[in-house]
C-alpha atoms as a PDB file:
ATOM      1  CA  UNK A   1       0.000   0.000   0.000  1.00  0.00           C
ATOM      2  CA  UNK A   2       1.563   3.456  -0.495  1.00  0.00           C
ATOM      3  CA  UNK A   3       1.638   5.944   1.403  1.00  0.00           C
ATOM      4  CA  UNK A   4      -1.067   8.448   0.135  1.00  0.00           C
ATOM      5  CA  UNK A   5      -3.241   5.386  -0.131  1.00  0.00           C
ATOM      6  CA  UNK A   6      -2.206   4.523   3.938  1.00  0.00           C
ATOM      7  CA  UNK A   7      -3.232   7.997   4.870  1.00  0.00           C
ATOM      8  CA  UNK A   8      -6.705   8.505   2.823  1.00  0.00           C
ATOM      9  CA  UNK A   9      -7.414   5.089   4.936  1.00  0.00           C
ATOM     10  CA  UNK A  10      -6.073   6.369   7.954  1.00  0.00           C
ATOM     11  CA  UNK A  11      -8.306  10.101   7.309  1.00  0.00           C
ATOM     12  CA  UNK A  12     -11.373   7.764   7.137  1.00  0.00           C
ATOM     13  CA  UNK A  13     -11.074   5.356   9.126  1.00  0.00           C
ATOM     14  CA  UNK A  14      -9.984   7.228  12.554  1.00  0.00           C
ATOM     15  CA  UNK A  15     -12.076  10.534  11.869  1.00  0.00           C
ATOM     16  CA  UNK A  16      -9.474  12.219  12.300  1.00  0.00           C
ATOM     17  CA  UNK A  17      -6.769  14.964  10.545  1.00  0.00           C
ATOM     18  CA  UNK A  18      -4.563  14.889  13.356  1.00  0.00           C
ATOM     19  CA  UNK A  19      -0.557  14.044  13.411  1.00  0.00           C
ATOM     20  CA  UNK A  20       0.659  13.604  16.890  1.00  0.00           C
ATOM     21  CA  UNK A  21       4.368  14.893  16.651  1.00  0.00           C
ATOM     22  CA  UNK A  22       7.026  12.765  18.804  1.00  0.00           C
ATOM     23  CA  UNK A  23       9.827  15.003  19.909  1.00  0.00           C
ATOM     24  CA  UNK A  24      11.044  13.558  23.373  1.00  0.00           C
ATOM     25  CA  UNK A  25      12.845  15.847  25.256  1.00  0.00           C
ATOM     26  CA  UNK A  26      14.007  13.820  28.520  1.00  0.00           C
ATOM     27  CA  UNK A  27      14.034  17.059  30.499  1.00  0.00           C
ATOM     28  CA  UNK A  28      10.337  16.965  30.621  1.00  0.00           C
ATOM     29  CA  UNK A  29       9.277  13.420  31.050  1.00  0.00           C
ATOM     30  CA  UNK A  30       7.434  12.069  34.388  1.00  0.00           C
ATOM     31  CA  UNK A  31       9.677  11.132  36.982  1.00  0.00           C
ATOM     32  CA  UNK A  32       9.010   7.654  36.800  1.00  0.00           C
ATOM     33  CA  UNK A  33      10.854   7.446  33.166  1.00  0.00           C
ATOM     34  CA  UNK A  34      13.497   9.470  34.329  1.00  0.00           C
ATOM     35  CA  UNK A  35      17.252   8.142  34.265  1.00  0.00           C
ATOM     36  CA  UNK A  36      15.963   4.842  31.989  1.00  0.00           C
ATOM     37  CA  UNK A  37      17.995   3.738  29.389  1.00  0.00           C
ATOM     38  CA  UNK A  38      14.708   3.240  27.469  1.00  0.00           C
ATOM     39  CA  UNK A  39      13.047   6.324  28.590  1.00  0.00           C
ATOM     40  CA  UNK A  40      12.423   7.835  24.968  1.00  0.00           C
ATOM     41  CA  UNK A  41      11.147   4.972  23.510  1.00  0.00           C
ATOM     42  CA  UNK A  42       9.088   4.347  26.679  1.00  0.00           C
ATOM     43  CA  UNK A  43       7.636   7.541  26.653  1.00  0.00           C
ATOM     44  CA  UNK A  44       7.182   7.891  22.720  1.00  0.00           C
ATOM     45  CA  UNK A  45       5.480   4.250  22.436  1.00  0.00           C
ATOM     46  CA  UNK A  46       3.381   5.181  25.677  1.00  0.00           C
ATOM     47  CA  UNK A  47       2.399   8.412  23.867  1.00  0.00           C
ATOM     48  CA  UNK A  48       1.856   7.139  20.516  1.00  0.00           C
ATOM     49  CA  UNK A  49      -0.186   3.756  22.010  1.00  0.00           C
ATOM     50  CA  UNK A  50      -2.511   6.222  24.246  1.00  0.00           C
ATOM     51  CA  UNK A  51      -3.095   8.890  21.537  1.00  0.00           C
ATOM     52  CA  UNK A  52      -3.513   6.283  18.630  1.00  0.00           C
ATOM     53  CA  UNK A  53      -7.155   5.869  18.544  1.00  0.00           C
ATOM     54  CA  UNK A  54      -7.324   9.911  17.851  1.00  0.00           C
ATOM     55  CA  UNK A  55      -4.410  10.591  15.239  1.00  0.00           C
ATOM     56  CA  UNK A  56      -3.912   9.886  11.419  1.00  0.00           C
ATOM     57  CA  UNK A  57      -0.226   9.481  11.734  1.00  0.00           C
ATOM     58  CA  UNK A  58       2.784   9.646  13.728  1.00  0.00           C
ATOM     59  CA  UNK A  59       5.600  12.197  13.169  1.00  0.00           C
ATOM     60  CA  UNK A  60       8.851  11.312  15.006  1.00  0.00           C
ATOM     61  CA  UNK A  61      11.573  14.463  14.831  1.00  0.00           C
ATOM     62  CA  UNK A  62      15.005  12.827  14.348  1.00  0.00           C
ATOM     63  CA  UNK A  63      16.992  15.735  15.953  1.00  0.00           C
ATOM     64  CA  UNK A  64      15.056  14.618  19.668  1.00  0.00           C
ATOM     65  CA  UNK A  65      16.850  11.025  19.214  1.00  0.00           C
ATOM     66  CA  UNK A  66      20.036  11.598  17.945  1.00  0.00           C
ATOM     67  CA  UNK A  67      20.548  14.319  19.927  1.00  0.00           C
ATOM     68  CA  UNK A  68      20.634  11.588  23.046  1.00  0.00           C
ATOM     69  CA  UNK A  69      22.005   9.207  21.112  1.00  0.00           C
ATOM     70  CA  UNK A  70      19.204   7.380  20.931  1.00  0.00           C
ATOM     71  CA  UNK A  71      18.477   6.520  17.388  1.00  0.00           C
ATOM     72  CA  UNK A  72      18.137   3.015  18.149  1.00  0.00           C
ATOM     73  CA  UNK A  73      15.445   3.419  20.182  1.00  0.00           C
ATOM     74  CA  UNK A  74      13.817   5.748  17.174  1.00  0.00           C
ATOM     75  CA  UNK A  75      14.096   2.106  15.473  1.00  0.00           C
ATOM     76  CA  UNK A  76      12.151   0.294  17.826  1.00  0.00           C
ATOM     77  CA  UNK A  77       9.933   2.708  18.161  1.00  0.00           C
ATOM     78  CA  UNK A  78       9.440   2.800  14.607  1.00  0.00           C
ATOM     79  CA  UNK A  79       8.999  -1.197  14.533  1.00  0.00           C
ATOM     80  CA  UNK A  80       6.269  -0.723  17.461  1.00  0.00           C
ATOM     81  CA  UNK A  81       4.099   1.225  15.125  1.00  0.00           C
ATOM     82  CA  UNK A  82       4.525  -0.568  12.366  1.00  0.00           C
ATOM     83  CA  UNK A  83       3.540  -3.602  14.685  1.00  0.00           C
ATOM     84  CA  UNK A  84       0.851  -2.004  16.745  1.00  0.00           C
ATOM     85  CA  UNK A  85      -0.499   0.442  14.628  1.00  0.00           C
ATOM     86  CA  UNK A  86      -0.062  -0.927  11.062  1.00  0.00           C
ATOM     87  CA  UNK A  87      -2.819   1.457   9.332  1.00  0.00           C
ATOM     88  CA  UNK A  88      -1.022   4.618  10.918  1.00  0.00           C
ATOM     89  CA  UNK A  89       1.409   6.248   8.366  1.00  0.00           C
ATOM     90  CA  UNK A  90       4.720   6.826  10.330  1.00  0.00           C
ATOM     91  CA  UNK A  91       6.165   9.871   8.604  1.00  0.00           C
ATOM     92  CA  UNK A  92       9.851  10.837   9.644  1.00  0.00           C
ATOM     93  CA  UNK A  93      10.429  14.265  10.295  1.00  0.00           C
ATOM     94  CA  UNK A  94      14.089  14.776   8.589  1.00  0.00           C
ATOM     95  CA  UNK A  95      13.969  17.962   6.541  1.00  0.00           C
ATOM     96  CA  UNK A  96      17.166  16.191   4.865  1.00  0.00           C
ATOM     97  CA  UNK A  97      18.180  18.614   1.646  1.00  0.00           C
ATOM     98  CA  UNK A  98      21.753  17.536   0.046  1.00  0.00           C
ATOM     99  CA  UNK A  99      23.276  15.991  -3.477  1.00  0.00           C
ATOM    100  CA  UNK A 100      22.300  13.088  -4.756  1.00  0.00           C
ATOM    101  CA  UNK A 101      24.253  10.623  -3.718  1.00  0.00           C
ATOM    102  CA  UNK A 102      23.827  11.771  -0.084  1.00  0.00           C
ATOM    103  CA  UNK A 103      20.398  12.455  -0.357  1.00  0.00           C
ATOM    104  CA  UNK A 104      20.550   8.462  -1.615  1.00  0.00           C
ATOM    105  CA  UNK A 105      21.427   7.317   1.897  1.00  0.00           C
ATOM    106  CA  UNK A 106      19.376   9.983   3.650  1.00  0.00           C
ATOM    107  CA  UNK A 107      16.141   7.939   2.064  1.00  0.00           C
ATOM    108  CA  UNK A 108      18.007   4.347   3.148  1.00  0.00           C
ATOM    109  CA  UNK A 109      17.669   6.344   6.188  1.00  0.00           C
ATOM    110  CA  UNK A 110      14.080   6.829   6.429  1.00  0.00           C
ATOM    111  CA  UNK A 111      12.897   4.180   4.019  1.00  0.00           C
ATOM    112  CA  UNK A 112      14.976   1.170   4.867  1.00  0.00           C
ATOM    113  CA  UNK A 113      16.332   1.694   8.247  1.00  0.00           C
ATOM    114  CA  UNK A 114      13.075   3.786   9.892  1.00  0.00           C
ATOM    115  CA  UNK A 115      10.798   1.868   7.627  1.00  0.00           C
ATOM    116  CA  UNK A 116       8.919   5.407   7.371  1.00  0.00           C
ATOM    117  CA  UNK A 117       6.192   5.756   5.299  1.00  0.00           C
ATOM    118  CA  UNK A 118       7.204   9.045   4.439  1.00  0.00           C
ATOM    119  CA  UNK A 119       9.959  11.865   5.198  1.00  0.00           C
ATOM    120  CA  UNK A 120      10.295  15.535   5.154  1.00  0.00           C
ATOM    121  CA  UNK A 121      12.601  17.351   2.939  1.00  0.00           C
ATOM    122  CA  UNK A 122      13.587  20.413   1.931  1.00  0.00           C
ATOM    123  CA  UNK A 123      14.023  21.809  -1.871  1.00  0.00           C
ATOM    124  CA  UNK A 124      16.819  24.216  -1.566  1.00  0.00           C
ATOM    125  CA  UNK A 125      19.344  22.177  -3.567  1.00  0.00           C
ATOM    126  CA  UNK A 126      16.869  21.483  -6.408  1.00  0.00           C
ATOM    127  CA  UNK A 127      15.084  18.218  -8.457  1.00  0.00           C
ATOM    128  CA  UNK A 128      19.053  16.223  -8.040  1.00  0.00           C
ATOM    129  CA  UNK A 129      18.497  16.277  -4.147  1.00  0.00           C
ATOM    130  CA  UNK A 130      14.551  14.946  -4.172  1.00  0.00           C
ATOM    131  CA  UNK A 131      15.111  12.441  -7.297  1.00  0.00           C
ATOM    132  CA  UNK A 132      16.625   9.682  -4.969  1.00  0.00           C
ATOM    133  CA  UNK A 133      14.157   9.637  -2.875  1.00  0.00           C
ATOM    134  CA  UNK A 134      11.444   8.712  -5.855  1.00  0.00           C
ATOM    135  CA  UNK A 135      13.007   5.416  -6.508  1.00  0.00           C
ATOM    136  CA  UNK A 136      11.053   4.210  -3.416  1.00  0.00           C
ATOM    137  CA  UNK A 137       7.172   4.553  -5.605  1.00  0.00           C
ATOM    138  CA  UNK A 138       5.143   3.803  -2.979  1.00  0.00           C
ATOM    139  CA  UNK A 139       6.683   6.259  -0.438  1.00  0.00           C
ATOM    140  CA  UNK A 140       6.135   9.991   0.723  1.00  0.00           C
ATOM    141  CA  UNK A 141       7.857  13.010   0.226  1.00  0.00           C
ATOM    142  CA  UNK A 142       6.680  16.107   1.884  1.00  0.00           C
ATOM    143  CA  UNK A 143       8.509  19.239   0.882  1.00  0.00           C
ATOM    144  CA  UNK A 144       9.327  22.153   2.694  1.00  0.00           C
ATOM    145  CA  UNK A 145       7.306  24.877   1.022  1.00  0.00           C
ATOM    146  CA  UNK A 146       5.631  27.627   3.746  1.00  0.00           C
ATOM    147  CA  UNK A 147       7.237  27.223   7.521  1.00  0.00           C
ATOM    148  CA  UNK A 148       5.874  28.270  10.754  1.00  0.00           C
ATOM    149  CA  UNK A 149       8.786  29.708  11.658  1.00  0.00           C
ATOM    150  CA  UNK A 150       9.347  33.079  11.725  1.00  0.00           C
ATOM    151  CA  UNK A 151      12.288  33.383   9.827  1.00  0.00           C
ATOM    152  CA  UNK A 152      11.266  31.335   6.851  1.00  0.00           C
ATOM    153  CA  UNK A 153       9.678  34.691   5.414  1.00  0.00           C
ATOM    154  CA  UNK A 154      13.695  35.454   5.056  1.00  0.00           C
ATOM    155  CA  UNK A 155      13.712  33.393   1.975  1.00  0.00           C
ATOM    156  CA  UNK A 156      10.295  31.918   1.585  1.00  0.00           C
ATOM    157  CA  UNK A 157       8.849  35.054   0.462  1.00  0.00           C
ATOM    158  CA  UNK A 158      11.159  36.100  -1.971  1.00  0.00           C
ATOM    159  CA  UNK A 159       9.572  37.052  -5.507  1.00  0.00           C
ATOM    160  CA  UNK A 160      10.447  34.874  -8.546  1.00  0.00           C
ATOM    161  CA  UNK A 161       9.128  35.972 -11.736  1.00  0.00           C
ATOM    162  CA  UNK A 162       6.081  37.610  -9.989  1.00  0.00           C
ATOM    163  CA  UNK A 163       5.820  34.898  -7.440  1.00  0.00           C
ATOM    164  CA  UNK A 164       6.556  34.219  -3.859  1.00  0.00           C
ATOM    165  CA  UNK A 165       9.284  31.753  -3.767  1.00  0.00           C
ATOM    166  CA  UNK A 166       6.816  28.679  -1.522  1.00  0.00           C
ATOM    167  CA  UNK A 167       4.779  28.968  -4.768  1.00  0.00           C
ATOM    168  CA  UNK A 168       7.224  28.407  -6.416  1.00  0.00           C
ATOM    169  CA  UNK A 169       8.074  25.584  -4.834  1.00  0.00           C
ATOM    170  CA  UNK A 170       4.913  24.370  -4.764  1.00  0.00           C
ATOM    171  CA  UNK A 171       4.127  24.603  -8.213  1.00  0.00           C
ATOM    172  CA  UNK A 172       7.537  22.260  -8.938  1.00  0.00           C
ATOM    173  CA  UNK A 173       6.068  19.942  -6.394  1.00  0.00           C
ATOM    174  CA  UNK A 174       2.856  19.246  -7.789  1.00  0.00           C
ATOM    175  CA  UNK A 175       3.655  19.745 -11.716  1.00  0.00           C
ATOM    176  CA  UNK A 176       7.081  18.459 -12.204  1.00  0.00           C
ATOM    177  CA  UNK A 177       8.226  16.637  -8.807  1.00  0.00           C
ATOM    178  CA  UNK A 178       5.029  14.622  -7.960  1.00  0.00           C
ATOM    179  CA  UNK A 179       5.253  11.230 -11.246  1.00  0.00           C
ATOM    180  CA  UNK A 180       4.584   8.672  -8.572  1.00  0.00           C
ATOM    181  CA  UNK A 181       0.995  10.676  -6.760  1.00  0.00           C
ATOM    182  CA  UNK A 182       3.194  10.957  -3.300  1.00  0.00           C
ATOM    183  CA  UNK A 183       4.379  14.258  -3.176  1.00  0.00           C
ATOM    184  CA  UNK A 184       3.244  16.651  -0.179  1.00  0.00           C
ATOM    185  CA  UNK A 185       4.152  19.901   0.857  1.00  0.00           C
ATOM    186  CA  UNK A 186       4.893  21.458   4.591  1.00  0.00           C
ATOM    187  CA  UNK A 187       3.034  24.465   4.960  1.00  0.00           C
ATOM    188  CA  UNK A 188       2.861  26.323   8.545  1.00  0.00           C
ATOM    189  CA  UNK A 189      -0.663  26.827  10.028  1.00  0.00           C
ATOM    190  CA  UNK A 190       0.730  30.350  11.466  1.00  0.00           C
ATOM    191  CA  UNK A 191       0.134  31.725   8.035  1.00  0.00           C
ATOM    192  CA  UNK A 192      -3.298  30.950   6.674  1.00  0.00           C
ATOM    193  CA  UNK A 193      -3.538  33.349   3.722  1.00  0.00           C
ATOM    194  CA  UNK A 194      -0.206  31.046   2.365  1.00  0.00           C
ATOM    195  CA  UNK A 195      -1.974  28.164   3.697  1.00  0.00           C
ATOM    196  CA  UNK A 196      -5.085  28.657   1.462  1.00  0.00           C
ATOM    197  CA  UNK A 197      -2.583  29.867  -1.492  1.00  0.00           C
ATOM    198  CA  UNK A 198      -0.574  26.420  -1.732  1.00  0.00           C
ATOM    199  CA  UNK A 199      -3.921  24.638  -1.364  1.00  0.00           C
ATOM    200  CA  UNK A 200      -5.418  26.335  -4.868  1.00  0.00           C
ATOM    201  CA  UNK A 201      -2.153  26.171  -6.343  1.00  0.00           C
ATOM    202  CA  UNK A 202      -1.867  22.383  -5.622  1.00  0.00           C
ATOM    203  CA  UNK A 203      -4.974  21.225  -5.273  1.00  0.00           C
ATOM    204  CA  UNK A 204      -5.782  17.843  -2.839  1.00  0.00           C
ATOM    205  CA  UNK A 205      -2.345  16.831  -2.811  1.00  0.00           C
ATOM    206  CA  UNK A 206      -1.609  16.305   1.344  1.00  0.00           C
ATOM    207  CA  UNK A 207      -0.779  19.154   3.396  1.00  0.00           C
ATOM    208  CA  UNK A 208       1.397  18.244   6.516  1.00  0.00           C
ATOM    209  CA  UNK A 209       0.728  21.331   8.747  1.00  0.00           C
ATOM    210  CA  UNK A 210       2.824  22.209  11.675  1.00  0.00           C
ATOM    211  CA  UNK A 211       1.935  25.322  14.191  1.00  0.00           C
ATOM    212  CA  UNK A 212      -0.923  24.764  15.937  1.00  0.00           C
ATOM    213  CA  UNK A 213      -0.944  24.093  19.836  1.00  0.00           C
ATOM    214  CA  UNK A 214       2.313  25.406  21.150  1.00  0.00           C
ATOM    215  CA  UNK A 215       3.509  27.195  18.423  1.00  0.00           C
ATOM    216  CA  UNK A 216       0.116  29.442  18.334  1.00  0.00           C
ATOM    217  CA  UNK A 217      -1.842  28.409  15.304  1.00  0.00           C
ATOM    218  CA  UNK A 218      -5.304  28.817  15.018  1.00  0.00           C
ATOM    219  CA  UNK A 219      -7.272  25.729  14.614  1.00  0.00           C
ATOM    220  CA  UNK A 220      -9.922  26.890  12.193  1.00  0.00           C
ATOM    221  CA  UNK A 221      -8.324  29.200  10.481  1.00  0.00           C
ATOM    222  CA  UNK A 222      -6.310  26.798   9.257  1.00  0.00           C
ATOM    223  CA  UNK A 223      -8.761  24.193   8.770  1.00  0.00           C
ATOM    224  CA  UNK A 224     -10.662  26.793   6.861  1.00  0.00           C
ATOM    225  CA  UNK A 225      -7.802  27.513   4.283  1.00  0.00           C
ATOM    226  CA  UNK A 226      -5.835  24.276   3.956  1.00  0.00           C
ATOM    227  CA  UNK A 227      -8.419  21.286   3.782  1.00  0.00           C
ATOM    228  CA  UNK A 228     -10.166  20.111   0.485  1.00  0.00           C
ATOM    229  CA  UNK A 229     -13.677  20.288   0.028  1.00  0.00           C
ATOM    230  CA  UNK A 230     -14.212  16.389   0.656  1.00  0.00           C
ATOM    231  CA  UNK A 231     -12.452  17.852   4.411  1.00  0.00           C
ATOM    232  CA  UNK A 232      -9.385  16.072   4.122  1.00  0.00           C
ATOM    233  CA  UNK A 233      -6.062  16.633   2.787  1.00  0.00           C
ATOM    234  CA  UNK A 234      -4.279  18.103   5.878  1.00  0.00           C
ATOM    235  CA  UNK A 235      -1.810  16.573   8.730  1.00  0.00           C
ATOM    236  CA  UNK A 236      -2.392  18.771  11.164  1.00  0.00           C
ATOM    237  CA  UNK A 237       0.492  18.213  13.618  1.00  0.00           C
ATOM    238  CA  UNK A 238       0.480  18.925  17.366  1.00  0.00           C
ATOM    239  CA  UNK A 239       3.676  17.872  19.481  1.00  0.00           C
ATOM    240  CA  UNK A 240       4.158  19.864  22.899  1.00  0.00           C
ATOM    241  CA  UNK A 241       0.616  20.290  23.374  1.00  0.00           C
ATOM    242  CA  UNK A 242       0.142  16.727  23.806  1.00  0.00           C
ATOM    243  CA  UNK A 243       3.467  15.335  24.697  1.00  0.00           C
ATOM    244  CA  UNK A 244       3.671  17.495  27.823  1.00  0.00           C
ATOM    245  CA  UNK A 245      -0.236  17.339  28.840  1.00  0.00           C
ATOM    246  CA  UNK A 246       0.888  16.476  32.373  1.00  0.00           C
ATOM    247  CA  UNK A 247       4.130  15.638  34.288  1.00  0.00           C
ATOM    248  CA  UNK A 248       2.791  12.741  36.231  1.00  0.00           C
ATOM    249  CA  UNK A 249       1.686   9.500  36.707  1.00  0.00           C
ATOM    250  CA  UNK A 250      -1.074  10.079  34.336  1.00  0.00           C
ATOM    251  CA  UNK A 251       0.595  11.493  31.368  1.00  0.00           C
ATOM    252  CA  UNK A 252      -0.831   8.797  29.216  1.00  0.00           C
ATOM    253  CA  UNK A 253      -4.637   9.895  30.068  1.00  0.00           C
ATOM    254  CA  UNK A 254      -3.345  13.472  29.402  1.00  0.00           C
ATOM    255  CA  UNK A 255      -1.618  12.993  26.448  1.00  0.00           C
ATOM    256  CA  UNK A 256      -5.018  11.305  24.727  1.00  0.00           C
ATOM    257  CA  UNK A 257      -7.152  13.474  26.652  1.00  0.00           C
ATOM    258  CA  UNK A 258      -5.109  16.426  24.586  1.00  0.00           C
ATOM    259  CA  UNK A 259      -4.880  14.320  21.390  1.00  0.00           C
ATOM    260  CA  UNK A 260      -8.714  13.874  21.714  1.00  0.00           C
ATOM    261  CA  UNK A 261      -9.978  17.398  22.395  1.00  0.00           C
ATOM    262  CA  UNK A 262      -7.605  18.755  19.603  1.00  0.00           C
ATOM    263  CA  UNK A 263      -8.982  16.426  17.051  1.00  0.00           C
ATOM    264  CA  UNK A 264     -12.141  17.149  18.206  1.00  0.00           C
ATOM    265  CA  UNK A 265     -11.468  20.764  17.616  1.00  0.00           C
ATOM    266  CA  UNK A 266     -10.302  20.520  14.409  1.00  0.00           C
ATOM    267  CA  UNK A 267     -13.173  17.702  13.068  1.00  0.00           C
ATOM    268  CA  UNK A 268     -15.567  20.846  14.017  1.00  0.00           C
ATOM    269  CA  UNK A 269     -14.133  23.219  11.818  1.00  0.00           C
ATOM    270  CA  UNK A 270     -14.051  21.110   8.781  1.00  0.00           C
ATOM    271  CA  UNK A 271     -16.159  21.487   6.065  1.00  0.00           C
ATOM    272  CA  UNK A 272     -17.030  17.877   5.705  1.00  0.00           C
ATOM    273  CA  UNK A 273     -16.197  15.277   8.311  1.00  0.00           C
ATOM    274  CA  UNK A 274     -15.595  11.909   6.877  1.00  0.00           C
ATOM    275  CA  UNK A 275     -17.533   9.260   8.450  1.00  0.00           C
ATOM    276  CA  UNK A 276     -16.136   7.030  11.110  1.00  0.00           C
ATOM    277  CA  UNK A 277     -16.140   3.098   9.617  1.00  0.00           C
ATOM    278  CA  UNK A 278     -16.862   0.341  10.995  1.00  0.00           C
ATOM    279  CA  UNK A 279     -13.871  -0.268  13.108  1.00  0.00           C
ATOM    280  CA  UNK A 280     -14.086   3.719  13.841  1.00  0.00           C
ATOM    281  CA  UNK A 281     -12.007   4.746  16.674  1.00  0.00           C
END
């Protein structure tokens, strides 16, 4: 199954446009997990099992595991989802961006080694950097077009040829980048009038949105501008908010307590909300 075909399943059949971000940060994590060896897989595979019946897909940042040296415990974390939550696209939050024969073992990386379902990348270094990444069909590639951050208007949006430069980039995306269907684009929900650009310039290809939650975003605003008319088409990601519901003993309750309310929140701004199946969660 490839990934956009994993996700319009997993949009369906949980109800939900939510992507629960896992960025463990060992500073924060309940005391009991504290000084474990296995704390950040403990804590992301707690989180991810308790938050599961409310979220479309699972984004694990790579900078929160290597930074502890804990990418093997990013790879059995990844091998719990895969084994406990098989229909939940596991998307690998990278933002990798060299040549192409680096950019080759950056997608071993996600593809092979993190058995992701799809990774973030970004364009800067042109179509040679993304192309290894497309001999893997049936994977995802979300592109960096329109950050949350701040400081992405530094180069972001920059005119080309009467253009901002994210349209650009979208536009290359969707019309040139895009011959295997599995293309998305990163687009930050702290900027809705972008938001709503990207999504007429690219029509339902997937949206992974980042910015809501901690980083400020407003909910319908960007459910408003970024989701298709069928009320899909967006990963709307929330980390901190979730992660970090509580600092004790019940930080799994909290965590899909938060996970719950924020799809919730989002399912009532959308235009359409797809029908829960019969296995709905």
């Amino acid at each position: 199954m490839s990934f956009i075909q994993k996700l319009e399943q997993a949009w369906a059949s949980s109800d939900s446009l939510l992507t629960v971000g896992l960025d463990p940060d060992p500073a924060r994590f309940p005391a009991g997990l504290r000084g474990r060896r296995d704390a950040i897989f403990e804590f992301c595979a707690g989180i991810a099992d308790a938050c599961a019946p409310y979220a479309s897909s699972f984004k694990p940042q790579i900078a929160y595991f290597a930074a502890q040296r804990a990418e093997d415990q990013l790879e059995a974390l990844c091998a719990h989802l895969r084994t406990r939550h098989p229909d939940i696209p596991i998307v690998l939050d990278a933002k990798r961006g060299d040549i192409g024969s680096t950019a080759q073992q950056y997608a071993i990386e996600a593809f092979e080694r993190y058995g992701a379902d799809a990774v973030t990348v970004s364009p800067y270094m042109g179509s040679d950097s993304i192309e290894p990444y497309l001999e893997w069909p049936d994977r995802g590639i979300l592109v960096l077009c329109r950050t949350s951050n701040p400081g992405g208007s530094d180069l972001q949006f920059l005119e080309v040829e009467g253009e901002p430069l994210y349209l650009r980039v979208a536009g290359l995306v969707a019309d040139r980048w895009n011959r295997h269907g599995q293309c998305g684009l990163v687009v930050g929900a702290t900027f809705p009038a972008e938001l709503a650009a990207v999504r007429g310039r690219v029509g339902s290809m997937p949206l992974l949105v980042p910015g809501i939650g901690a980083q400020g975003g407003d909910i319908p605003a960007t459910v408003e501008a970024g989701c298709t008319a069928g009320g899909t088409g967006m990963m709307i990601n929330s980390a901190r908010a979730i992660l970090y519901a509580s600092g004790g003993d019940d930080w799994r309750e909290a965590a899909a307590a938060a996970a719950r309310a924020t799809r919730d929140a989002i399912n009532a701004a959308r235009p359409v909300s797809a029908p829960p199946s019969g296995t709905s969660r």
